[in-house]
N, C-alpha and C. Protein backbone atom coordinates (compact mmCIF):
# COMPACT_ATOMS: atom_id res chain seq x y z
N UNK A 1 3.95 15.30 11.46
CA UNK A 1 4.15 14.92 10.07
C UNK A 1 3.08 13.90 9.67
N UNK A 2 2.49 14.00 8.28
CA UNK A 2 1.57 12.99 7.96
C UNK A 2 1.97 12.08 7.48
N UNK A 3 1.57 10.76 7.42
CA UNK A 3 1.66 9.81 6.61
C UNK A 3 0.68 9.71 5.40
N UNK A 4 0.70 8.63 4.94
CA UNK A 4 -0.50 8.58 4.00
C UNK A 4 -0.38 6.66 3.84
N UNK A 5 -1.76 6.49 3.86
CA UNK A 5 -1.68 4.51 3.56
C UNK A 5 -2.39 4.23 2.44
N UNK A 6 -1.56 3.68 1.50
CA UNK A 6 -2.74 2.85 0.27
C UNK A 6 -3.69 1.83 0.52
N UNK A 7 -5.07 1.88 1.01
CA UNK A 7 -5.67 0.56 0.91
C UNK A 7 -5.76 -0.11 -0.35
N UNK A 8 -5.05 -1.10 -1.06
CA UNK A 8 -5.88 -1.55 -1.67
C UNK A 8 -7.17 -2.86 -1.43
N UNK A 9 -7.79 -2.98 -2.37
CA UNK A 9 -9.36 -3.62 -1.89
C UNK A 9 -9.59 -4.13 -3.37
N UNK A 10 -9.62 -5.41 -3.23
CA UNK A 10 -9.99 -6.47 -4.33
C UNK A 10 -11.50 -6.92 -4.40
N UNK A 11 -12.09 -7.30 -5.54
CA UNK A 11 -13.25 -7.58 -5.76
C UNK A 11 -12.67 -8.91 -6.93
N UNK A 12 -13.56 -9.74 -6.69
CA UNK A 12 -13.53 -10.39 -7.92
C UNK A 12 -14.99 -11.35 -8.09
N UNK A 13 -15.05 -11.49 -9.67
CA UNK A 13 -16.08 -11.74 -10.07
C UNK A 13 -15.63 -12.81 -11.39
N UNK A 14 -16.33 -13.93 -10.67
CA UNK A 14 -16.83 -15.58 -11.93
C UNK A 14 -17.69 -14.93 -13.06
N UNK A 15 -17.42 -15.15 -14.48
CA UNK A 15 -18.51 -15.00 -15.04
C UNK A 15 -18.10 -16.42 -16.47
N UNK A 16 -19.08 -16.66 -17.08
CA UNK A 16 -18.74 -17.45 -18.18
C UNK A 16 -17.49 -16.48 -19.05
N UNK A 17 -16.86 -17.76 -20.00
CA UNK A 17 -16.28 -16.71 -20.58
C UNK A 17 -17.00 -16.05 -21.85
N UNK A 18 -18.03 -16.59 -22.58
CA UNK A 18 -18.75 -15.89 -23.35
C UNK A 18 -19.10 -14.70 -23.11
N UNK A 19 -19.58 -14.45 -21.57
CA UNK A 19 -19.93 -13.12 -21.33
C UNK A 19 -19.06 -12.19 -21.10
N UNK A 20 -17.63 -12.36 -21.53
CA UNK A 20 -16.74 -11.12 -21.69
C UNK A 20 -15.52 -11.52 -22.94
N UNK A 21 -16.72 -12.61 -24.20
CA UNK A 21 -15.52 -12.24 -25.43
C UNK A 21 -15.39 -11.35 -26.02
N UNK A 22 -16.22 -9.76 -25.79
CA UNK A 22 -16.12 -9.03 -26.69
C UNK A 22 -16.06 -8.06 -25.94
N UNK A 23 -16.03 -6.89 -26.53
CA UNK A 23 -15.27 -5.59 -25.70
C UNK A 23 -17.04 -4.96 -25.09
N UNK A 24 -17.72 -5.22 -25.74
CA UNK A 24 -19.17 -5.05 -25.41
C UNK A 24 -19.60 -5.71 -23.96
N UNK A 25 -18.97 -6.64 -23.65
CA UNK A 25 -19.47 -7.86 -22.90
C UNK A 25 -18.62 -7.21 -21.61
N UNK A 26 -17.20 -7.41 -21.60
CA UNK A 26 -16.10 -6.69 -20.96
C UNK A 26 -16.69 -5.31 -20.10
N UNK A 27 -17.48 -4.32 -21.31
CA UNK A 27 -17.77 -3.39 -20.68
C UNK A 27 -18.95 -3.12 -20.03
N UNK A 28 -19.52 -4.23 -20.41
CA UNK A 28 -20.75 -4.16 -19.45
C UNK A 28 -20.58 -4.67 -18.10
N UNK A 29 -19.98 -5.80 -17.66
CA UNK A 29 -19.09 -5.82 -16.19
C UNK A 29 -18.62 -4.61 -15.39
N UNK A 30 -18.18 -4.19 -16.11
CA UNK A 30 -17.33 -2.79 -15.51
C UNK A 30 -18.42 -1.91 -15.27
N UNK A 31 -19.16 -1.36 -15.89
CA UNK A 31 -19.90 -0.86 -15.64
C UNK A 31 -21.28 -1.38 -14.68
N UNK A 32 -21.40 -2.38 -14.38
CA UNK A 32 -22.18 -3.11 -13.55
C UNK A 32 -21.35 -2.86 -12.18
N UNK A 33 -20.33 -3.39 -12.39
CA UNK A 33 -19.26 -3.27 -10.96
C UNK A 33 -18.90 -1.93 -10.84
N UNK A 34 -18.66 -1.05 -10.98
CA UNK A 34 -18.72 0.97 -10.69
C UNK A 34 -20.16 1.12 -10.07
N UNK A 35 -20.89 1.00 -10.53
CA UNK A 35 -22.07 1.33 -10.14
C UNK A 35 -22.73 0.82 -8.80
N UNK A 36 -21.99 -0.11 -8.54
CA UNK A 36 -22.07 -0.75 -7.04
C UNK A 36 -21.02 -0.15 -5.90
N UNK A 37 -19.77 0.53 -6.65
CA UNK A 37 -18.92 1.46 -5.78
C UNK A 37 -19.69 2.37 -5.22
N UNK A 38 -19.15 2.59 -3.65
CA UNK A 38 -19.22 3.81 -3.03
C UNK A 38 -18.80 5.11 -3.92
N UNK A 39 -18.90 6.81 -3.61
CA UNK A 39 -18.63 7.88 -4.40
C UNK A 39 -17.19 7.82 -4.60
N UNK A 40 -16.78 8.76 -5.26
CA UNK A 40 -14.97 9.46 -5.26
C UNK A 40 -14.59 9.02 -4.06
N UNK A 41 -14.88 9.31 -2.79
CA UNK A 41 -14.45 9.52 -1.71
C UNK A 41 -15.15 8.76 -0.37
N UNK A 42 -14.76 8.15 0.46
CA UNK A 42 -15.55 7.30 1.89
C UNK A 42 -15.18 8.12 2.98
N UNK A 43 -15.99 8.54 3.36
CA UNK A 43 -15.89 9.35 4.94
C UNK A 43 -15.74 8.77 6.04
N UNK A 44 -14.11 8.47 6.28
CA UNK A 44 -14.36 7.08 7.43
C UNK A 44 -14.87 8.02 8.56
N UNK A 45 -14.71 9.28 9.00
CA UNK A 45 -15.25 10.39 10.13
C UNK A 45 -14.94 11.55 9.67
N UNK A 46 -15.32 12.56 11.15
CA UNK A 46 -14.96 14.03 10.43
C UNK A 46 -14.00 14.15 10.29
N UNK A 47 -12.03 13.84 10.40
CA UNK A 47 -11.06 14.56 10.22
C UNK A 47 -10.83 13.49 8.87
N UNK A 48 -11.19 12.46 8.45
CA UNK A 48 -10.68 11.51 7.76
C UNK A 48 -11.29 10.94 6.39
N UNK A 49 -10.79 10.85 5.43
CA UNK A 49 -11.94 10.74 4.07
C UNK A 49 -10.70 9.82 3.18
N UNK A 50 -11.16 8.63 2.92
CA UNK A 50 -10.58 8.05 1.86
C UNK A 50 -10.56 8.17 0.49
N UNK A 51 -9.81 8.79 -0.13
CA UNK A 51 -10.06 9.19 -1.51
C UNK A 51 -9.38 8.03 -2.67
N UNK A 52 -10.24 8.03 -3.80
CA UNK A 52 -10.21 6.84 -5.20
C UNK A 52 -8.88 7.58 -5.47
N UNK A 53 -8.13 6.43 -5.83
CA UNK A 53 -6.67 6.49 -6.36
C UNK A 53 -6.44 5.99 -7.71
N UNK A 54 -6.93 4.73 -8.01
CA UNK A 54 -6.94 4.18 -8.98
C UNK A 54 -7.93 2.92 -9.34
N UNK A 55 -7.70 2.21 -11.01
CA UNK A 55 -8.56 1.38 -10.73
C UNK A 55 -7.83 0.30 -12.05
N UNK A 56 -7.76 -1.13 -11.61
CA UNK A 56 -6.98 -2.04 -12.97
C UNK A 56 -8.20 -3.09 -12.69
N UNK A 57 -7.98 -3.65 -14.10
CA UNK A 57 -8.48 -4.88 -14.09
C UNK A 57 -7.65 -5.38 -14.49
N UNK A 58 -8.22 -7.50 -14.10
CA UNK A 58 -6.75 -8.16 -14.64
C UNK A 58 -7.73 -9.62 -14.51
N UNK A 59 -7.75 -9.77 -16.26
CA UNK A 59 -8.05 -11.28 -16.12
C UNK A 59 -7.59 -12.32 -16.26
N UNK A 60 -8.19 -13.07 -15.19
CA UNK A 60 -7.27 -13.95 -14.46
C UNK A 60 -7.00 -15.49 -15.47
N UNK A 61 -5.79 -16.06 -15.87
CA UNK A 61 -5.81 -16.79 -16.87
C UNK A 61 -4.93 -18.01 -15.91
N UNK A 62 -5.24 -19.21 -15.60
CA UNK A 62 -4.31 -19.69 -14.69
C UNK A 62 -3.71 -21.00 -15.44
N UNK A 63 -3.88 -20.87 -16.77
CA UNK A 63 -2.42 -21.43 -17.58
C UNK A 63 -1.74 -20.52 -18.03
N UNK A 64 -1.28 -19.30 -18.02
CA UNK A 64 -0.51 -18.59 -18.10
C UNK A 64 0.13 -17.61 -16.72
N UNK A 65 -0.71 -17.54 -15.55
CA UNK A 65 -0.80 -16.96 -14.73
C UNK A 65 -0.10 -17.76 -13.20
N UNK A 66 0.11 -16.83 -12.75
CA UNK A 66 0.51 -17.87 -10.97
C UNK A 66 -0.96 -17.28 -10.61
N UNK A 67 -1.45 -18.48 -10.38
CA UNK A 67 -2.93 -18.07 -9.69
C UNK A 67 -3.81 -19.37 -10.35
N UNK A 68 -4.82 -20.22 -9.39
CA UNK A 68 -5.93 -21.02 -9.68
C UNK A 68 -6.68 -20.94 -8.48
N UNK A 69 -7.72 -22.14 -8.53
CA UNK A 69 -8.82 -22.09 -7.26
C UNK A 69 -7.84 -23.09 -6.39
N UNK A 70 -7.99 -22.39 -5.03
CA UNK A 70 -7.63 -23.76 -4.11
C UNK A 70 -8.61 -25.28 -4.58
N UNK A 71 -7.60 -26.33 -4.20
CA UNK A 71 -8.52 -27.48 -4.72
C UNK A 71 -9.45 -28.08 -3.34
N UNK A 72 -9.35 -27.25 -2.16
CA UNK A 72 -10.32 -27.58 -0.87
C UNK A 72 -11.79 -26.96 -1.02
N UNK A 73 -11.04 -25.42 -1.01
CA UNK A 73 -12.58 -24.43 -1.09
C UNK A 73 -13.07 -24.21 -2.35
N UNK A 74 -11.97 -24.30 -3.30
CA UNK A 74 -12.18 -23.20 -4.81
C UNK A 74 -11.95 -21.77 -4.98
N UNK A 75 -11.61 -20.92 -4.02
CA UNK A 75 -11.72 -19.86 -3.38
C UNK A 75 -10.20 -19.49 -4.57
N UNK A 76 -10.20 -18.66 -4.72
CA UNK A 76 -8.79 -17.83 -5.30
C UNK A 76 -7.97 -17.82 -4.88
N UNK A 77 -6.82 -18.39 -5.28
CA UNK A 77 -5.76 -17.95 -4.88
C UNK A 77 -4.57 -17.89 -5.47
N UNK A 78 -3.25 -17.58 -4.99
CA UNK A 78 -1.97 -17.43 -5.58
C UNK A 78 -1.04 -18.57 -4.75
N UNK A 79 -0.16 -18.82 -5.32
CA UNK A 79 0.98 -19.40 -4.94
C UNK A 79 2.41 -18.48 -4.50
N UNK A 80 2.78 -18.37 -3.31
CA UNK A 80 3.54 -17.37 -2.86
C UNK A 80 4.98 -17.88 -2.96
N UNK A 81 5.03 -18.85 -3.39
CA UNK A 81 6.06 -19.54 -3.19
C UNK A 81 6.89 -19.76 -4.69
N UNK A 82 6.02 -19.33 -5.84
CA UNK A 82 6.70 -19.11 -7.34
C UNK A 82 6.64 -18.15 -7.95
N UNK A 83 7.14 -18.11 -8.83
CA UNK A 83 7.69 -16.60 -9.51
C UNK A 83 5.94 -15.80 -9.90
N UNK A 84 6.11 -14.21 -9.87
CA UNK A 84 4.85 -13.80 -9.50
C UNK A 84 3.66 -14.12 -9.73
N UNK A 85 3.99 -14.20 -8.43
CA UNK A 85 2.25 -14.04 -7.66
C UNK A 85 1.62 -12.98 -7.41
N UNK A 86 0.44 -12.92 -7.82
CA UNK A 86 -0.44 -12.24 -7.91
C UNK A 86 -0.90 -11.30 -6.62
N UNK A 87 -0.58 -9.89 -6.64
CA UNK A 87 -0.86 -9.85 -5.71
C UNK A 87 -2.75 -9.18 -5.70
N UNK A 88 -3.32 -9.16 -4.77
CA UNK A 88 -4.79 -9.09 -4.68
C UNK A 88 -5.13 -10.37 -4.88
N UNK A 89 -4.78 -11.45 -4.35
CA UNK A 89 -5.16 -13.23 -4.41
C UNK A 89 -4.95 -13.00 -2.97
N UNK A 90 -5.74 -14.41 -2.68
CA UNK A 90 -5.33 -14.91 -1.28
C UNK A 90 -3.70 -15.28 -1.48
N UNK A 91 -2.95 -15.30 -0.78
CA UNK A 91 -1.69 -16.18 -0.72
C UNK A 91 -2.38 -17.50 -0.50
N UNK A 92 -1.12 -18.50 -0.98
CA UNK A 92 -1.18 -19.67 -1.23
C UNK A 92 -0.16 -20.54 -1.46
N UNK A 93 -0.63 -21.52 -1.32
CA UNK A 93 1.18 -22.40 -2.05
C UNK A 93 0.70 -24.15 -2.20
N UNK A 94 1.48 -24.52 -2.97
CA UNK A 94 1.22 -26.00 -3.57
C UNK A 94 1.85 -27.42 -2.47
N UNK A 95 0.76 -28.00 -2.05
CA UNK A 95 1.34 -28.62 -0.84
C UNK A 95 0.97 -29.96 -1.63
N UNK A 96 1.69 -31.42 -2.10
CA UNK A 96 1.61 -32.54 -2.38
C UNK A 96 0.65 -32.14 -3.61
N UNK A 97 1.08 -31.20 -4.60
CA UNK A 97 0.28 -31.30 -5.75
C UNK A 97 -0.30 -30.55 -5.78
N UNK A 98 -1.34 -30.00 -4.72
CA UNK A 98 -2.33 -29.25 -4.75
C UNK A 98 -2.28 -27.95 -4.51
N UNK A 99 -2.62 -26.64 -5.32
CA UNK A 99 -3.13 -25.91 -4.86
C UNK A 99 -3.90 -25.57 -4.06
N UNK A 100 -3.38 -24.74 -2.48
CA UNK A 100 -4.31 -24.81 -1.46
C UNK A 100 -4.03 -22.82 -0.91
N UNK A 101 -5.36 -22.25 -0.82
CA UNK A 101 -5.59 -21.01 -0.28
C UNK A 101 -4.75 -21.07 1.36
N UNK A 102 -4.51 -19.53 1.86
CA UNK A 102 -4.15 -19.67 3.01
C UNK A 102 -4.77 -20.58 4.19
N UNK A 103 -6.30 -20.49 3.83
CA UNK A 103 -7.23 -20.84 4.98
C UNK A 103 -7.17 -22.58 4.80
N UNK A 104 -6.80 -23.07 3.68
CA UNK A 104 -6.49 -24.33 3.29
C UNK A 104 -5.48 -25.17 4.04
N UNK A 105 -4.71 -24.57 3.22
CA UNK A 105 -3.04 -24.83 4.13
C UNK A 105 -2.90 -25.38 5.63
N UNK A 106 -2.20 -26.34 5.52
CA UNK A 106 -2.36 -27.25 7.12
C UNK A 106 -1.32 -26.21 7.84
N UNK A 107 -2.17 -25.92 9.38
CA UNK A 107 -1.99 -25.20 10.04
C UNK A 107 0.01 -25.14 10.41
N UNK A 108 0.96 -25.98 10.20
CA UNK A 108 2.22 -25.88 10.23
C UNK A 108 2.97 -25.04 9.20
N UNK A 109 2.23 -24.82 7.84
CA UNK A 109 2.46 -23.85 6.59
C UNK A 109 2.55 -22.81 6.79
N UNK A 110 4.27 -22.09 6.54
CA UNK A 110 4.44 -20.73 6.52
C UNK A 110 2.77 -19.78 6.27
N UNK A 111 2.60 -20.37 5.11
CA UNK A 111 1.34 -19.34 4.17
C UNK A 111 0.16 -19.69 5.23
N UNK A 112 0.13 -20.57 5.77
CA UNK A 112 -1.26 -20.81 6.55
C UNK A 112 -1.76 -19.78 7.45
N UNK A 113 -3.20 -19.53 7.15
CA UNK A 113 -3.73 -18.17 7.61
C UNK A 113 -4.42 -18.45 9.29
């Protein structure tokens, strides 16, 4: 019997916000970032081929959002520990104030990577 596994695979990209106030701006990203994708399909070998499933964007707003930069690295992340979190973030969680990424997080932290 087969299975089947979803990879998903996150990318993310800093840009000013000027360069995506307009739907012009927006779509020129996207189209910058496709064009750097591999085809339809990745040939991990001969019996095996990963095929494109889907594709979202989601910008990231972190006064409205569960999600900011860790305050160690800056690195992205989510807070796993409050109402949703983001998933495609690093996990994360708020230790004495701070937002801190998994790799952040003092090594006794559930979330610590």
């Amino acid at each position: 019997m087969k299975k089947a596994i979803l990879y998903r695979i996150s990318y993310l990209v800093e840009v000013d916000e000027e360069e995506i106030s307009d739907h012009k701006g927006k779509e020129k990203f996207w189209k910058l970032a496709w064009g750097k994708l591999p085809e339809q399909e990745i040939v991990l070998d001969e019996q095996h081929k990963a095929e494109w499933q889907s594709t979202s964007t989601l910008y990231l707003d972190p006064l409205t959002m569960n999600c900011g930069q860790c305050a160690r690295c800056h690195g992205w992340t989510t807070d796993r520990e409050k109402p949703d979190p983001i998933r495609g973030l690093s996990n994360g969680a708020t230790v004495d104030g701070e937002l801190l990424c998994d790799e952040c997080l003092p090594d006794h932290h559930p979330w610590a990577f």
